[in-house]
C-alpha atoms as a PDB file:
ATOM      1  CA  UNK A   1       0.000   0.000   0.000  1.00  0.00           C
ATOM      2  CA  UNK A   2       1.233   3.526  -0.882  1.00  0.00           C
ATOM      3  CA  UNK A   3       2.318   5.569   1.999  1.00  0.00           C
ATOM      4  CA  UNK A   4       0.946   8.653   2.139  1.00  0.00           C
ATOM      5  CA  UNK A   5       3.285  11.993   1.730  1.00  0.00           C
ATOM      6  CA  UNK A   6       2.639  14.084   5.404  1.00  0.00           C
ATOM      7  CA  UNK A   7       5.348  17.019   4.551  1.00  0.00           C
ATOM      8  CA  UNK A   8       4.814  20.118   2.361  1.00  0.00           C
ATOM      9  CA  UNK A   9       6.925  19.235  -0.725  1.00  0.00           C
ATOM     10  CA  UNK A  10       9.099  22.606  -0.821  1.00  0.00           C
ATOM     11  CA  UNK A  11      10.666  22.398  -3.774  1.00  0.00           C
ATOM     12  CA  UNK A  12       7.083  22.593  -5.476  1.00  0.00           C
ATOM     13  CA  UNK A  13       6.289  25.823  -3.272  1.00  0.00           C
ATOM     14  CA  UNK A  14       9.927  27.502  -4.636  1.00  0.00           C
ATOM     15  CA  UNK A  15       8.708  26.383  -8.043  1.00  0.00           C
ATOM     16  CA  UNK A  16       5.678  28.032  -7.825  1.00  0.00           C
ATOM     17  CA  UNK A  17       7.660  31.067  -6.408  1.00  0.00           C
ATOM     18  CA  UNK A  18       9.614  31.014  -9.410  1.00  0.00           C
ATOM     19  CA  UNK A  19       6.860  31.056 -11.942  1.00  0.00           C
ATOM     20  CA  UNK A  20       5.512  34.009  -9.909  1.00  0.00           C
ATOM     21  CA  UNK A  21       8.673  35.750 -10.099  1.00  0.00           C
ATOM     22  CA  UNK A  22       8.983  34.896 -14.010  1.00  0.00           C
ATOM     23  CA  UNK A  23       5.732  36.068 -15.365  1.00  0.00           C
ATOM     24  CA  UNK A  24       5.131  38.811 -13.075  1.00  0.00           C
ATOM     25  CA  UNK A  25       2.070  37.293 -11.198  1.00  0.00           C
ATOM     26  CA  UNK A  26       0.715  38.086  -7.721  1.00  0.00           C
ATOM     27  CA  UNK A  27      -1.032  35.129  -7.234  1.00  0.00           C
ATOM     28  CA  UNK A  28      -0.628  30.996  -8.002  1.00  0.00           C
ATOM     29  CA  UNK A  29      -2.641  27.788  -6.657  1.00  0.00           C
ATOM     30  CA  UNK A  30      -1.924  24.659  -6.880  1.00  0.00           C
ATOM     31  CA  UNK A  31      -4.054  21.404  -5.981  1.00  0.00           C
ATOM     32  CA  UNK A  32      -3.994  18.144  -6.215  1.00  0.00           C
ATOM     33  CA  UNK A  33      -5.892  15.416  -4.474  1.00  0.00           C
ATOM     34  CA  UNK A  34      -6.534  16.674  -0.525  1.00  0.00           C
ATOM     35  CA  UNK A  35      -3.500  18.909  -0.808  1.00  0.00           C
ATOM     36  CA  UNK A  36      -3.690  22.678  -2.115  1.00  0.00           C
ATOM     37  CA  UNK A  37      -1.039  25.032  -2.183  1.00  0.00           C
ATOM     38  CA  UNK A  38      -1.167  28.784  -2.578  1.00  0.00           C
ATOM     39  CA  UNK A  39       1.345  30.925  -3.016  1.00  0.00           C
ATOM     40  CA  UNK A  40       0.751  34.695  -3.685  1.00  0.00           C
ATOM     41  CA  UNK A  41       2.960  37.613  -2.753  1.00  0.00           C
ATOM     42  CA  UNK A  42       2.351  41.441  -2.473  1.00  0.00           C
ATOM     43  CA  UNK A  43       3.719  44.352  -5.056  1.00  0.00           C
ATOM     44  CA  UNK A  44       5.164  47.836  -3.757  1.00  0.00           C
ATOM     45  CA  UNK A  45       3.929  50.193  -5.668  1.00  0.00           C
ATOM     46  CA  UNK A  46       5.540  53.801  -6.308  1.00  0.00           C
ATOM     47  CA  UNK A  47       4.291  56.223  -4.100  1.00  0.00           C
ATOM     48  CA  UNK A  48       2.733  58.974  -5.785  1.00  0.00           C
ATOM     49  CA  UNK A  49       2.045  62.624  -4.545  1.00  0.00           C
ATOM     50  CA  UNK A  50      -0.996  63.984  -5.224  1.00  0.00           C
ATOM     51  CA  UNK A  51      -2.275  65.812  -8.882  1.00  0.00           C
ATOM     52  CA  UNK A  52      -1.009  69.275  -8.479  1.00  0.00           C
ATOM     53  CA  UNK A  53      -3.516  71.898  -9.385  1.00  0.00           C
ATOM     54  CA  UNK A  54      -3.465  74.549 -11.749  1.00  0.00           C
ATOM     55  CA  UNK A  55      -5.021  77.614 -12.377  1.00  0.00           C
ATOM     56  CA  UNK A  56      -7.400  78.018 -15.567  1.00  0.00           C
ATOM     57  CA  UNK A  57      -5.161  79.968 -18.372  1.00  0.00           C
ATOM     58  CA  UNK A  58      -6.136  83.902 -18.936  1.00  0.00           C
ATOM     59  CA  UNK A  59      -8.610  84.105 -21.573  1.00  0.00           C
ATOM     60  CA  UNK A  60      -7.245  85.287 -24.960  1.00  0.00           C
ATOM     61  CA  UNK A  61      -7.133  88.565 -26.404  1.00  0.00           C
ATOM     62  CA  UNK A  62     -10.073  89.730 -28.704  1.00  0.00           C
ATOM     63  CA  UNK A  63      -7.477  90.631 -31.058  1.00  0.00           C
ATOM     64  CA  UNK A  64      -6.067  86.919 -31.261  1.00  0.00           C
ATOM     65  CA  UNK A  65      -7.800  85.286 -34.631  1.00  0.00           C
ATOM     66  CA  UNK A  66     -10.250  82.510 -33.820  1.00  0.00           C
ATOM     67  CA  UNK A  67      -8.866  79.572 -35.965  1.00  0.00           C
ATOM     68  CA  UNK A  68      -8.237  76.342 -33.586  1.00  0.00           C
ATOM     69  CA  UNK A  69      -5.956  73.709 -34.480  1.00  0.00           C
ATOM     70  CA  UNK A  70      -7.306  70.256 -33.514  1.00  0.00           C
ATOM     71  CA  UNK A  71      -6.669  69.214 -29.993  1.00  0.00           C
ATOM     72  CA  UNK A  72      -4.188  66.202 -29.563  1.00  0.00           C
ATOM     73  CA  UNK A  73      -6.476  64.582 -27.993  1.00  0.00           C
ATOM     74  CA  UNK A  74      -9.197  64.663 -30.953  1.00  0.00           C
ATOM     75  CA  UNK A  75      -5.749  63.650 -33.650  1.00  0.00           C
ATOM     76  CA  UNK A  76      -4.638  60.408 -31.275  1.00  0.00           C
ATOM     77  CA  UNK A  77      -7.819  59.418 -30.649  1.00  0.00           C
ATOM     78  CA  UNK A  78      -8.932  59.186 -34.505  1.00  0.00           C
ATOM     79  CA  UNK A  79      -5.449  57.404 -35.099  1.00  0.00           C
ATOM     80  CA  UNK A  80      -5.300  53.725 -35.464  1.00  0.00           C
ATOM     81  CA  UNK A  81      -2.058  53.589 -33.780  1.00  0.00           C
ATOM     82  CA  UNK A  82      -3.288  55.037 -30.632  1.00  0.00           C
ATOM     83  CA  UNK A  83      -2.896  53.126 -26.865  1.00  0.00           C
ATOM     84  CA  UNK A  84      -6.206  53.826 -25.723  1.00  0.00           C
ATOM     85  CA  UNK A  85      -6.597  53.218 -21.756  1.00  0.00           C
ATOM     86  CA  UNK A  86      -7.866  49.957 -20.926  1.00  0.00           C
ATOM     87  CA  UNK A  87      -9.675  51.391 -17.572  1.00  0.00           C
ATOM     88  CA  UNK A  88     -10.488  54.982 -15.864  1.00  0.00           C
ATOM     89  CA  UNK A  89      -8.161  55.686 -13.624  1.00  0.00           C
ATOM     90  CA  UNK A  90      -4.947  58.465 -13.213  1.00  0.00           C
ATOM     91  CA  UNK A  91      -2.119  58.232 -15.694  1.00  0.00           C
ATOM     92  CA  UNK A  92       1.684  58.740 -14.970  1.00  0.00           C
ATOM     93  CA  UNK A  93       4.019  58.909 -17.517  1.00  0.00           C
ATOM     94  CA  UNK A  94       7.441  57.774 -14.755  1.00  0.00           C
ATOM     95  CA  UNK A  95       7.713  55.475 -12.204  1.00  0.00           C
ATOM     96  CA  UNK A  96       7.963  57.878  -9.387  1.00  0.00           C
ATOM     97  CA  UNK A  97       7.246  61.032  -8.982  1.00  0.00           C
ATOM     98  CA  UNK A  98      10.975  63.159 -10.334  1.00  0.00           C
ATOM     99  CA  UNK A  99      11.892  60.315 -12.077  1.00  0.00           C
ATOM    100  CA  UNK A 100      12.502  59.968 -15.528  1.00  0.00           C
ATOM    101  CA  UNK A 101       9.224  58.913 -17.736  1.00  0.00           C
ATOM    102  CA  UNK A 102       8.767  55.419 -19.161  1.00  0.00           C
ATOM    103  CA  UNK A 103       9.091  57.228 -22.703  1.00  0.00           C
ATOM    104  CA  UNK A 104       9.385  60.990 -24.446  1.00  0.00           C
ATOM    105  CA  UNK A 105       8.403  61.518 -27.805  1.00  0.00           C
ATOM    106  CA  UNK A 106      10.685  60.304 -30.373  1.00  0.00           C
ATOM    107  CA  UNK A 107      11.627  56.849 -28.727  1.00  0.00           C
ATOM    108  CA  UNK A 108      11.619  53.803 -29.584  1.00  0.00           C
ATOM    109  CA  UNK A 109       9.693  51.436 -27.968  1.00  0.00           C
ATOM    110  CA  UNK A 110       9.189  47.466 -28.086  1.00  0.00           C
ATOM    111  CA  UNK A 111       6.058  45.669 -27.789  1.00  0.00           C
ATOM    112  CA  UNK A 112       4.934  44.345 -23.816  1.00  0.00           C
ATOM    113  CA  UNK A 113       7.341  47.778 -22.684  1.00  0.00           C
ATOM    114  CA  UNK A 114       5.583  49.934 -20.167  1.00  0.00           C
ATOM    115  CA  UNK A 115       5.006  53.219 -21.524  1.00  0.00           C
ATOM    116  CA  UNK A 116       2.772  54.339 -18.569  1.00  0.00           C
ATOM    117  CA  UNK A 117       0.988  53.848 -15.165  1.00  0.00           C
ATOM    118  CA  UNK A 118      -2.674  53.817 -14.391  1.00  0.00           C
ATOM    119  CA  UNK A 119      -3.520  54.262 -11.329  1.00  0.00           C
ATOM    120  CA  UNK A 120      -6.854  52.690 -10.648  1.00  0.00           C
ATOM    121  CA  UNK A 121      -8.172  51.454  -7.070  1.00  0.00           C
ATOM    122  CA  UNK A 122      -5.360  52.176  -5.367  1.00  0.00           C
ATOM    123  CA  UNK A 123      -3.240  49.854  -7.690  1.00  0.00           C
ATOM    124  CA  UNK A 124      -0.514  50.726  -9.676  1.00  0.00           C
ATOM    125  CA  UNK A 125      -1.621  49.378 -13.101  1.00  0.00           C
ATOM    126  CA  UNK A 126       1.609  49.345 -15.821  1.00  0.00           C
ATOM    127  CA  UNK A 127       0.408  49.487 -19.160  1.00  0.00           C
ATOM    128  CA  UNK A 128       2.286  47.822 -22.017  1.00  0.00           C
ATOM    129  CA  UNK A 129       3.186  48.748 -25.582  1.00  0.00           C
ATOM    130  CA  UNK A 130       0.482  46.933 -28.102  1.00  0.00           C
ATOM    131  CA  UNK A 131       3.612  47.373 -30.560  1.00  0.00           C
ATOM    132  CA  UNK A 132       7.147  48.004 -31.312  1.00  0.00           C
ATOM    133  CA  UNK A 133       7.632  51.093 -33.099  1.00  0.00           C
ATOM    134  CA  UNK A 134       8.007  54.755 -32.744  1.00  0.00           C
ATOM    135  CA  UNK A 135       5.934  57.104 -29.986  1.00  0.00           C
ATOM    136  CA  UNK A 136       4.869  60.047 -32.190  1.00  0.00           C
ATOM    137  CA  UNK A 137       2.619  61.593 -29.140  1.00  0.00           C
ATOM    138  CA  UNK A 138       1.807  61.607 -26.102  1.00  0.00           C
ATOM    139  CA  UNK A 139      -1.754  62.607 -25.475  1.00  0.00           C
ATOM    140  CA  UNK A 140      -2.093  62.758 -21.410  1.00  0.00           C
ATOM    141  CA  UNK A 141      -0.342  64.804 -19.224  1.00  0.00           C
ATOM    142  CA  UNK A 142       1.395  63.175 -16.129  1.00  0.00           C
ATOM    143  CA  UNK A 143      -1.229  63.279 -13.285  1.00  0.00           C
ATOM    144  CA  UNK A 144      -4.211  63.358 -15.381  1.00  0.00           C
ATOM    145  CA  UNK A 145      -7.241  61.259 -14.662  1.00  0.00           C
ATOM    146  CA  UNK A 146      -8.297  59.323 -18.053  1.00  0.00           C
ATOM    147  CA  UNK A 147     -11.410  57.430 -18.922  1.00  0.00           C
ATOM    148  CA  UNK A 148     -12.059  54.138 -20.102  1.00  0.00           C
ATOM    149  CA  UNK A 149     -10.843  53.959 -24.382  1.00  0.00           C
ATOM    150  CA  UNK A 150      -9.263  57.165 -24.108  1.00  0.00           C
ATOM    151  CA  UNK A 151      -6.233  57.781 -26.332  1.00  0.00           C
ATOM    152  CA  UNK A 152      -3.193  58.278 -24.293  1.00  0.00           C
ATOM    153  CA  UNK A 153      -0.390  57.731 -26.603  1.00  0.00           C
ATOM    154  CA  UNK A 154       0.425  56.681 -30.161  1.00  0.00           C
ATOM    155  CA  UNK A 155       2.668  54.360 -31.404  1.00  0.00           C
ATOM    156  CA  UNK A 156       4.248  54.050 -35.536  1.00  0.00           C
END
């Protein structure tokens, strides 16, 4: 008759460790017959300081001519190339506040890179390239709250 295994099989726990580590998971379970095995483990995230505010710009003068370019926003978000964000939430373009951002226009970028953080639900959300290519624009400021398919940068 098989004997019946009464330790916790650690090797399989730093396995599952590993694979968290490796892919960037928070959580894994495991189970198998009357034995289950969780392992999870907790992320840091920056610490951001709070959206500074700003005061509303002076109104222009009457002499100024009334012909408006298109707003960045209205461009990137008709462009096919655009990131749009996947949930509402604030957007930060660095890891930590005074850091350097995750890009600037110009740069290169390769697909799965993080190009931004949205911060949703107290969770620090890092959003990846859909593509390698080029960032032509960046449509949100760092700080800004964004809503759910809004354009936030695009990529060529």
């Amino acid at each position: 008759m098989a004997e019946k295994k009464t330790g916790i099989d650690q090797a399989l726990i730093r396995d599952l460790a590993n694979i968290l580590n490796e892919t960037d998971l928070t959580e894994i379970e495991v189970e198998q017959d009357d034995l289950r095995i969780r392992v999870s483990r907790t992320i840091t995230a920056p610490a951001y300081a709070p959206m500074p505010t700003y005061a509303a710009p002076a109104a222009p003068a009457a002499s100024a001519p009334a012909v408006a370019a298109p707003a960045a926003t209205e461009v990137g978000r008709n462009n096919k190339n655009a990131l749009t964000a996947p949930m509402v939430g604030t957007a930060y373009l660095a890891p930590a506040p005074g850091s350097r951002p995750f890009i600037e226009v110009g740069a290169q970028v390769k697909e799965g890179q993080t190009v931004l953080i949205i911060e949703a639900m107290k969770t620090m959300n890092q959003i990846p390239a859909p593509r390698s290519g080029k960032v032509v624009e960046i449509l949100v400021e760092d700080g800004a709250p964004v809503e759910y398919g809004e354009a936030l940068v695009v990529i060529e």
